[in-house]
Protein backbone atom coordinates (compact mmCIF):
# COMPACT_ATOMS: atom_id res chain seq x y z
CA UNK A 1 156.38 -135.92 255.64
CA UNK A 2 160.01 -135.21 256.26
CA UNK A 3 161.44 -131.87 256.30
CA UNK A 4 163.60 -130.38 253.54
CA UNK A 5 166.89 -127.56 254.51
CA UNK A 6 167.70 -124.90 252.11
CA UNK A 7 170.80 -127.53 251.00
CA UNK A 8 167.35 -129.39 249.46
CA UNK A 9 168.41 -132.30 251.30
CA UNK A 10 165.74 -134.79 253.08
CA UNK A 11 165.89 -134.57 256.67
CA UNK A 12 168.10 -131.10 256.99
CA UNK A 13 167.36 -128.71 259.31
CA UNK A 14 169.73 -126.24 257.61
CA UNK A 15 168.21 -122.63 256.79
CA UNK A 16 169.11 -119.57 255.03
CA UNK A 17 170.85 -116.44 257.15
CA UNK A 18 169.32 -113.00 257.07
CA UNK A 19 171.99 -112.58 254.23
CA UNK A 20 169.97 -115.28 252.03
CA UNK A 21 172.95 -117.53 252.29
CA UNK A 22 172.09 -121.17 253.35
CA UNK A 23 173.99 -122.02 256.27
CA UNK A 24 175.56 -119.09 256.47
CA UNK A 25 176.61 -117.04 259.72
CA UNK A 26 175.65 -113.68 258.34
CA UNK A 27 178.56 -112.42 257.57
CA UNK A 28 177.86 -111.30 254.24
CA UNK A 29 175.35 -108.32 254.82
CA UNK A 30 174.78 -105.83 257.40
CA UNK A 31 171.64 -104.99 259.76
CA UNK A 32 170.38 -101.18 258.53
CA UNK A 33 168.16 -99.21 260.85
CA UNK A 34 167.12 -95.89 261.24
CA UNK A 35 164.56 -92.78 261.41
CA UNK A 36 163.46 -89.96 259.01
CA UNK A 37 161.74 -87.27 259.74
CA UNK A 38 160.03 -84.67 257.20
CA UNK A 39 161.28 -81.24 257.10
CA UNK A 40 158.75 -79.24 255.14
CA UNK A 41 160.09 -76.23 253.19
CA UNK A 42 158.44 -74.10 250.90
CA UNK A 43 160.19 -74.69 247.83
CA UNK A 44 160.48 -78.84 248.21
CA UNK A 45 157.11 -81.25 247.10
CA UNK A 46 159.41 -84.57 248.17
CA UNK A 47 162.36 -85.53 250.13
CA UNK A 48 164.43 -88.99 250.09
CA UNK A 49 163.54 -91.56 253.44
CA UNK A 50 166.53 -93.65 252.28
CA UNK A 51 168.41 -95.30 249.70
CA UNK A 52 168.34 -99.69 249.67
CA UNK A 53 170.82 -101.01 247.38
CA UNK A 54 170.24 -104.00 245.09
CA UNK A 55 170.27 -107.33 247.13
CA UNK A 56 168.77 -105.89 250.24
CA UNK A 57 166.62 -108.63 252.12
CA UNK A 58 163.72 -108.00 255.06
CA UNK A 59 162.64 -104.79 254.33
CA UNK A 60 160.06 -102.69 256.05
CA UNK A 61 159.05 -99.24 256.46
CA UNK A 62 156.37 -97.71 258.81
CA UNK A 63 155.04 -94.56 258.03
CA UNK A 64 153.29 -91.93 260.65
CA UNK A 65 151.88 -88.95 259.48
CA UNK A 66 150.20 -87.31 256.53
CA UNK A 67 152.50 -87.46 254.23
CA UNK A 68 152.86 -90.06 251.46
CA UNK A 69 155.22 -92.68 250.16
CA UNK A 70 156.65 -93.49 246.77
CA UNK A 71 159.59 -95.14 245.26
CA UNK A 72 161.88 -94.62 242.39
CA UNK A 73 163.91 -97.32 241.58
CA UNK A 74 167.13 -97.76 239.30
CA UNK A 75 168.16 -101.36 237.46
CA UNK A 76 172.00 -102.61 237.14
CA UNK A 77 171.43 -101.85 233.40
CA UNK A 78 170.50 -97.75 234.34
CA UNK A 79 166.78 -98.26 233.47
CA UNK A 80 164.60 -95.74 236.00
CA UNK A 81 161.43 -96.10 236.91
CA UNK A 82 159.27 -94.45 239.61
CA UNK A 83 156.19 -96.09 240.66
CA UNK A 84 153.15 -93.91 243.15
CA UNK A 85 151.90 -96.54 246.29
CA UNK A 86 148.21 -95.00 246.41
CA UNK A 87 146.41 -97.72 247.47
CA UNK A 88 146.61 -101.46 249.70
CA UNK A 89 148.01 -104.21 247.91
CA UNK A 90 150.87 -106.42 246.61
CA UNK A 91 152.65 -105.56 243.70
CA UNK A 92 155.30 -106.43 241.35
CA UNK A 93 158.31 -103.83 240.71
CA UNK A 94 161.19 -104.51 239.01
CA UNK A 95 160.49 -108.32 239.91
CA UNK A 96 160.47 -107.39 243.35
CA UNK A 97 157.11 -108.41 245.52
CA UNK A 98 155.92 -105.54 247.51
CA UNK A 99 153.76 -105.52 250.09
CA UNK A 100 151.75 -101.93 250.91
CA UNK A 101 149.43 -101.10 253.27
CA UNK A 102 147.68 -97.63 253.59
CA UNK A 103 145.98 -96.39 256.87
CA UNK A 104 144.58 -92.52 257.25
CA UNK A 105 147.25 -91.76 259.82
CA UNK A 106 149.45 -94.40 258.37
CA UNK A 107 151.65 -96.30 255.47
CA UNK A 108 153.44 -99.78 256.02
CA UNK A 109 155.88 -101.19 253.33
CA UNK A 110 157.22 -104.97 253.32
CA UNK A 111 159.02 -105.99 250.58
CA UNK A 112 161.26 -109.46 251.34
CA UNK A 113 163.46 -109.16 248.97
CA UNK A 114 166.12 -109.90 247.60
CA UNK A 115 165.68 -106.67 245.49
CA UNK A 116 166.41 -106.85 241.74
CA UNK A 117 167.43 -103.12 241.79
CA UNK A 118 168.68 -100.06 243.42
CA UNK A 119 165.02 -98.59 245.13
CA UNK A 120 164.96 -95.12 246.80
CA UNK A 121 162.16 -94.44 249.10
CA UNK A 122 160.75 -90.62 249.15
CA UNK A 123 158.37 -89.09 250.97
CA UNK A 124 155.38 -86.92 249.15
CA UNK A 125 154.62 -84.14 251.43
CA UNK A 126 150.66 -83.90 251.57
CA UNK A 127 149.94 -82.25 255.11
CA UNK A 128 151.82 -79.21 257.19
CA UNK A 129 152.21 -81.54 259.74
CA UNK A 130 155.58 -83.54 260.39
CA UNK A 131 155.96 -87.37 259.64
CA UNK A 132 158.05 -89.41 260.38
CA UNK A 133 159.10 -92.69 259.12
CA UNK A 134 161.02 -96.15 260.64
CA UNK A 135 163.06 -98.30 258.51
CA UNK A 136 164.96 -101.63 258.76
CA UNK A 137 166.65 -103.98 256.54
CA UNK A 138 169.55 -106.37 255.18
CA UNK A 139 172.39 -104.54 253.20
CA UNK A 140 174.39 -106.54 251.23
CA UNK A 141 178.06 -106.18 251.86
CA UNK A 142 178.79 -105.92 247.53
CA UNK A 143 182.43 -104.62 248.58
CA UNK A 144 184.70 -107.34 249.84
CA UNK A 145 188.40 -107.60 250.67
CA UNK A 146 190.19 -110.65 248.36
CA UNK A 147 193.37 -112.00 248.89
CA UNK A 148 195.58 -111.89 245.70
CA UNK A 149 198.12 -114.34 244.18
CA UNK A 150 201.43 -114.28 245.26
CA UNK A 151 203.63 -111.77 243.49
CA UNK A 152 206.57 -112.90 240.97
CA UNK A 153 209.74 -113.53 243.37
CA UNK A 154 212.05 -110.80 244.22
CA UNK A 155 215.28 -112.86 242.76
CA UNK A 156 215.32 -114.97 239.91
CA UNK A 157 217.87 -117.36 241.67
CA UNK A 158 219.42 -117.66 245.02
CA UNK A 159 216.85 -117.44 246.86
CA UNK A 160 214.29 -114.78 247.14
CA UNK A 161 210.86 -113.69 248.47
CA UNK A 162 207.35 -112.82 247.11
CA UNK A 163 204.05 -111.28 248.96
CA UNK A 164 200.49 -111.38 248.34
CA UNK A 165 198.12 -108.44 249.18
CA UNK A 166 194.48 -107.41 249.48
CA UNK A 167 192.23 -106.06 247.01
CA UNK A 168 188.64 -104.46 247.22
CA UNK A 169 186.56 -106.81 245.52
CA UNK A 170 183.29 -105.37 243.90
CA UNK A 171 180.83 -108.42 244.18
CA UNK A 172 178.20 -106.38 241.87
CA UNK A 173 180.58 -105.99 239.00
CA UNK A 174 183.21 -108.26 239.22
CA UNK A 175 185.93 -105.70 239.46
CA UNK A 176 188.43 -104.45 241.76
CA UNK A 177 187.67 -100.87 243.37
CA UNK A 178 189.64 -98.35 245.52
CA UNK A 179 190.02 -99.47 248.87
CA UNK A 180 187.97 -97.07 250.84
CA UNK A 181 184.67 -98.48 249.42
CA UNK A 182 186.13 -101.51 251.23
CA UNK A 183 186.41 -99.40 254.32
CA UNK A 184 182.93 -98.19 254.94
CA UNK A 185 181.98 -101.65 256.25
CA UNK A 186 183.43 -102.30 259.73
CA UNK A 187 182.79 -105.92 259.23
CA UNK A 188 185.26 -106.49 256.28
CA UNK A 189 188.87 -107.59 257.90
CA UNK A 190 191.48 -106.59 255.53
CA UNK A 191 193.72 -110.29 255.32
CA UNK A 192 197.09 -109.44 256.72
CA UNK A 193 200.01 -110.23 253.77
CA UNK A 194 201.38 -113.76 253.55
CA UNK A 195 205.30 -113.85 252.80
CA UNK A 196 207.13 -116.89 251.25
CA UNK A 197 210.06 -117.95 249.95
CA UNK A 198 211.06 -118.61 246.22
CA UNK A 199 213.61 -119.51 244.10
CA UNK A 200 216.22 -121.44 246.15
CA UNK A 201 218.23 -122.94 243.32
CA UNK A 202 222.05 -120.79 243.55
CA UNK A 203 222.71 -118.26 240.70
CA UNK A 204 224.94 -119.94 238.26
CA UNK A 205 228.71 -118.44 238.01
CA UNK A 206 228.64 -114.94 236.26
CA UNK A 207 231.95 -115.81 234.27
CA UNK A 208 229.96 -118.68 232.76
CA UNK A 209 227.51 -115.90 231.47
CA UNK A 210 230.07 -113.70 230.63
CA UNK A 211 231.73 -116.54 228.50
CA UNK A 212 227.82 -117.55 226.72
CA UNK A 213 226.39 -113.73 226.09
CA UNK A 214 227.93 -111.47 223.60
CA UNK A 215 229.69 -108.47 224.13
CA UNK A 216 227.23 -106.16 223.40
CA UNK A 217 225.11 -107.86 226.26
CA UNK A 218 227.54 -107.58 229.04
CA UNK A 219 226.58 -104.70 230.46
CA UNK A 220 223.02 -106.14 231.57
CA UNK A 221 225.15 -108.04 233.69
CA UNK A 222 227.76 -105.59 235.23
CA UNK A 223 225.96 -102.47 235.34
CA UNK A 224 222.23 -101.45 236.88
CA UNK A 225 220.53 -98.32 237.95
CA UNK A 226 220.72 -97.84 241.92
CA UNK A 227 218.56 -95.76 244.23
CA UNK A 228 218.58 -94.13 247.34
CA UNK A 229 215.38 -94.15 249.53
CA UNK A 230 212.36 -91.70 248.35
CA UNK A 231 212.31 -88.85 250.38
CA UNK A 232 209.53 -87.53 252.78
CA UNK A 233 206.63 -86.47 250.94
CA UNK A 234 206.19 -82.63 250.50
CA UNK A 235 202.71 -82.74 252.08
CA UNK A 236 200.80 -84.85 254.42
CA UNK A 237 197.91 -84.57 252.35
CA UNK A 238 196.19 -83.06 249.26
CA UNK A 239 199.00 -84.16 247.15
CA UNK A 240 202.73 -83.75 247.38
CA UNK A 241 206.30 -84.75 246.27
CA UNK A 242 208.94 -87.12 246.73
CA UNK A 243 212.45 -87.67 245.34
CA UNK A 244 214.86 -89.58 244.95
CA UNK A 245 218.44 -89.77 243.24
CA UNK A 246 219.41 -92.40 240.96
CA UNK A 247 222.51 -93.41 239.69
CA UNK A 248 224.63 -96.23 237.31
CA UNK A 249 226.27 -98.53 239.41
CA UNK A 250 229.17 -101.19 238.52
CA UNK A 251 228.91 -105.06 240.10
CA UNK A 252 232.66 -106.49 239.45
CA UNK A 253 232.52 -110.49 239.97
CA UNK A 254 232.76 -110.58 243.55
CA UNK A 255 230.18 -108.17 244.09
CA UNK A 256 232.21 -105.09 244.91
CA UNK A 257 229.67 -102.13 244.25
CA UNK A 258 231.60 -98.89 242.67
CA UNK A 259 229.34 -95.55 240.89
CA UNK A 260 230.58 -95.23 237.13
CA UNK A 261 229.24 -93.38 233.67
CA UNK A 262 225.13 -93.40 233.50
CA UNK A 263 225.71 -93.84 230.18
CA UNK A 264 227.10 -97.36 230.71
CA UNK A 265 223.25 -98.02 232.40
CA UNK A 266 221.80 -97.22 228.45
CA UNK A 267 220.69 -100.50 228.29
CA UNK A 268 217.94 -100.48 230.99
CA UNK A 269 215.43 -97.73 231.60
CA UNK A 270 216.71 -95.14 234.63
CA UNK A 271 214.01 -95.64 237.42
CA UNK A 272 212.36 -92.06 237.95
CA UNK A 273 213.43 -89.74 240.16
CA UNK A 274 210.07 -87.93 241.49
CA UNK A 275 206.65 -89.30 241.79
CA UNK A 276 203.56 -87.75 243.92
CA UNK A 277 202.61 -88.54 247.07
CA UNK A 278 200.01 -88.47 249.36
CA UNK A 279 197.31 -87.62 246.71
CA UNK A 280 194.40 -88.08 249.05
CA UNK A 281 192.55 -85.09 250.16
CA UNK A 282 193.50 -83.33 253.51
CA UNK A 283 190.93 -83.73 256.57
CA UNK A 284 188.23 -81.19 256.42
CA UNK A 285 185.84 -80.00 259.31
CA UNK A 286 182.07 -81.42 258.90
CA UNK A 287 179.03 -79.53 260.81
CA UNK A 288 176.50 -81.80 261.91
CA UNK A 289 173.14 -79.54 261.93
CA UNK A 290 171.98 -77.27 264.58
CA UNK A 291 170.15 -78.21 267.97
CA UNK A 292 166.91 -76.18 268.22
CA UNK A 293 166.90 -72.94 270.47
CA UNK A 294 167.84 -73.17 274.34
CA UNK A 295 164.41 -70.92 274.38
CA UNK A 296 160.93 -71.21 272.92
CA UNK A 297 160.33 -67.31 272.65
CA UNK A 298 163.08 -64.39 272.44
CA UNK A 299 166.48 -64.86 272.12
CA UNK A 300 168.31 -67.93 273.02
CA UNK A 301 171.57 -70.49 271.64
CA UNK A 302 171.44 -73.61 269.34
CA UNK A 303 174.87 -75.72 269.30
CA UNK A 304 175.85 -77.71 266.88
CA UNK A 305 179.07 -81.04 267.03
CA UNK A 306 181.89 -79.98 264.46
CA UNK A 307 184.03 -83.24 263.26
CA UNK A 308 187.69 -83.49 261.85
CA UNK A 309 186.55 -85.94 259.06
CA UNK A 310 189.59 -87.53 257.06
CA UNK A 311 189.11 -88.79 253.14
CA UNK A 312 188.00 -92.41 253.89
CA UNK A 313 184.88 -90.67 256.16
CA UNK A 314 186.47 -91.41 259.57
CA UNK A 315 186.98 -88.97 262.70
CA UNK A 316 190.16 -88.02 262.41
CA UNK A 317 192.48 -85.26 263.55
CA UNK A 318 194.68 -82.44 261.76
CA UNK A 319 191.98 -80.03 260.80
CA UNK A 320 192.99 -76.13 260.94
CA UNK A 321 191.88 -74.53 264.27
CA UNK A 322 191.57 -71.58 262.25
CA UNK A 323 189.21 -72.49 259.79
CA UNK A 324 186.91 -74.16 262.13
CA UNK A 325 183.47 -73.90 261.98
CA UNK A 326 182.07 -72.43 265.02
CA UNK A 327 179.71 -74.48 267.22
CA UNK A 328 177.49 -71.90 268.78
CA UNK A 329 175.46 -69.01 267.93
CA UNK A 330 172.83 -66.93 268.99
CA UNK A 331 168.81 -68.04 267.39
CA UNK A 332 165.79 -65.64 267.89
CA UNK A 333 162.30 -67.62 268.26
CA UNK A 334 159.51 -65.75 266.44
CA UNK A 335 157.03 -65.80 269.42
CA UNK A 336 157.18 -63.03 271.21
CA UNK A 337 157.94 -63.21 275.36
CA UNK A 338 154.86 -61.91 276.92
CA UNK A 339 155.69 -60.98 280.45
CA UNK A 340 152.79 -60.44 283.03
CA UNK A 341 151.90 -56.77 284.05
CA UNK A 342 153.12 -56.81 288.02
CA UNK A 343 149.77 -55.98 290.46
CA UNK A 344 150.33 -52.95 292.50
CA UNK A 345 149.19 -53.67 295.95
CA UNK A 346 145.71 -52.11 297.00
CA UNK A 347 144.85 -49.62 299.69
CA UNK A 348 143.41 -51.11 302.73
CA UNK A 349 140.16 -49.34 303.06
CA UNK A 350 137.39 -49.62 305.33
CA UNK A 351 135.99 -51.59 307.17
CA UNK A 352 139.62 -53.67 307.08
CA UNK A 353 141.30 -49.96 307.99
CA UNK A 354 139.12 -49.98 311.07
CA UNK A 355 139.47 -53.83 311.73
CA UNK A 356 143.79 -53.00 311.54
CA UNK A 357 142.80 -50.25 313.94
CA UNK A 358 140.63 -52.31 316.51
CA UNK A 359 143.56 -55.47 316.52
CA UNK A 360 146.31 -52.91 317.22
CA UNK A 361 144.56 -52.00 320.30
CA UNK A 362 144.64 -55.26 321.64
CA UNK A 363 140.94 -55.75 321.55
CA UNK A 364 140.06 -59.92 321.35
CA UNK A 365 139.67 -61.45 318.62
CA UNK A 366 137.42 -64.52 317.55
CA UNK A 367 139.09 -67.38 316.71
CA UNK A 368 135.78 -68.22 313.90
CA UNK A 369 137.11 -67.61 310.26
CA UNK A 370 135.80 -64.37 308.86
């Protein structure tokens, strides 16, 4: 027998990446890990372990505790499901093979993937003791940074330049997104702009234009709007303003520059004058939750980290001091502090009083215990 790669070629050692992709370097999905633990209240039945997007590879879940798993799951076309694991077994969901296995103390859940649809793992609380549960898997990266063509040329003769950019590429729906979904995954490398030059044939002579075009057309040629720079913006964030002024210029032959009329400009839309600005959000604080008590009975401190967070998610600063959330604050635990009742010392009666008596006058002493 001779082996066969994932290329399906005779003799190829080649094999798939975690990702799924054969030959591939792994580059194309991310390693997720991580820990829930239950936090029973009175008015919750079920809580969310974690949410695994559609695509996700390797997956497995360990249970420990009473409590109970289930999934609900969510199809690119919106279709919901939810589907109870109550006993051991492999089953089919959403054309995804799942693997369960159910202990007393304990629930294990394999499913290799890659999943046909969004699936949300919950926990069913079923005991009032804490469980907790361990998680691993392969996230698709489904937000990618493409490189766009190059733009049209800045000049239409005599030589001029053109750019390309980036865009955030949704792989699930074949669409471009806002950048910041592009953000969230520190793998992604947004490709720096490529410049290049265009157009290099020379302009021919304006008179020669002049002499072709008529009248009424002239002024496309002579006059244009012309702007100053755009202002700072109003506001660093949340949304501001910027301006600008905008007038009609006049281009003579040589290329001498003079202001005239705006209403000799008629012929080509005036550029505007304001436009917003900054329209993202302004950094907020974010409280991470509170430690437990510095005390088991009484009352004691919890402490808690407070983040600057900006509007892409990072850590960031330029939060108000004064609005701050504060970061420690006094907790009372419900047991009570029982302190012990302090033993008043006893009165040395006889026959010690009479033994204190007899060794203060010196008499001997045996050296036997007594």
């Amino acid at each position: 027998c001779q082996i066969v790669g994932c290329d399906r070629q005779l003799g190829s050692a080649v094999k798939e990446d975690n990702c799924g992709v054969c030959n591939g370097d792994g580059s194309t999905c991310r390693l997720v890990r991580g820990q829930y633990k239950s936090q029973l209240s009175a008015n919750k039945l079920d809580d969310t372990v974690v949410a695994i997007p559609y695509g996700s590879r390797q997956i497995r879940l360990v249970l420990k505790g009473p409590d109970h798993l289930f999934l609900e799951t969510k199809t690119l076309q919106g279709v919901k499901s939810e589907n109870s694991l109550s006993f051991t077994g492999s089953f089919l969901v959403d054309n995804s093979s799942i693997d369960f296995q159910k202990f007393p103390d304990k629930e294990i859940l394999r499913i290799p993937g890659p999943l046909t649809a969004d699936f949300t793992i919950k926990i069913r609380y079923a005991g009032a003791a804490d469980s907790s549960v361990q998680f691993i898997f392969y996230q698709p990266i489904i937000h990618r940074w493409r490189e766009t063509d190059f733009f049209p040329c800045s000049a239409s003769c005599g030589g001029g330049y053109q750019l390309t950019s980036a865009e955030c590429f949704d792989l699930r729906s074949n669409r471009v997104v806002a950048d910041q979904y592009c953000h969230y995954y520190p793998e992604n490398i947004k490709p720096k702009p490529k410049l290049q030059e265009c157009n290099l044939d020379p302009c021919p002579a304006r008179s020669g234009f002049l002499f072709l075009m008529p009248p009424c057309f002239r002024f496309l040629f002579f006059y244009r709007w012309e702007s100053t720079p755009w202002t700072a913006c109003s506001s660093s964030c949340g949304g501001g303003i910027q301006s600008r002024s905008v007038s009609c210029v006049e281009e003579d032959i040589q290329g001498h520059i003079s202001p005239v009329e705006e209403w000799k400009c008629m012929y080509t839309p005036k550029m505007p004058v304001v436009q917003p600005c900054n329209v993202f959000d302004c950094p907020k604080w974010l409280a991470q939750e509170w430690s437990p008590c510095t005390v088991t009975c009484g009352q004691g401190l919890r402490y808690r980290v407070v983040l600057c967070i900006d509007h892409r998610g990072m850590h960031t600063g330029g939060c108000s001091l004064k609005t701050k959330p504060h970061i420690k604050e006094e907790c009372i635990v419900p047991t009570p502090c029982y302190k012990p009742k302090e033993k008043l010392p006893v009165e040395a009666k006889l026959p010690w009083y009479k033994q204190a008596q007899e060794l203060e006058e010196g008499a001997v002493v045996s050296e036997e215990p007594s």
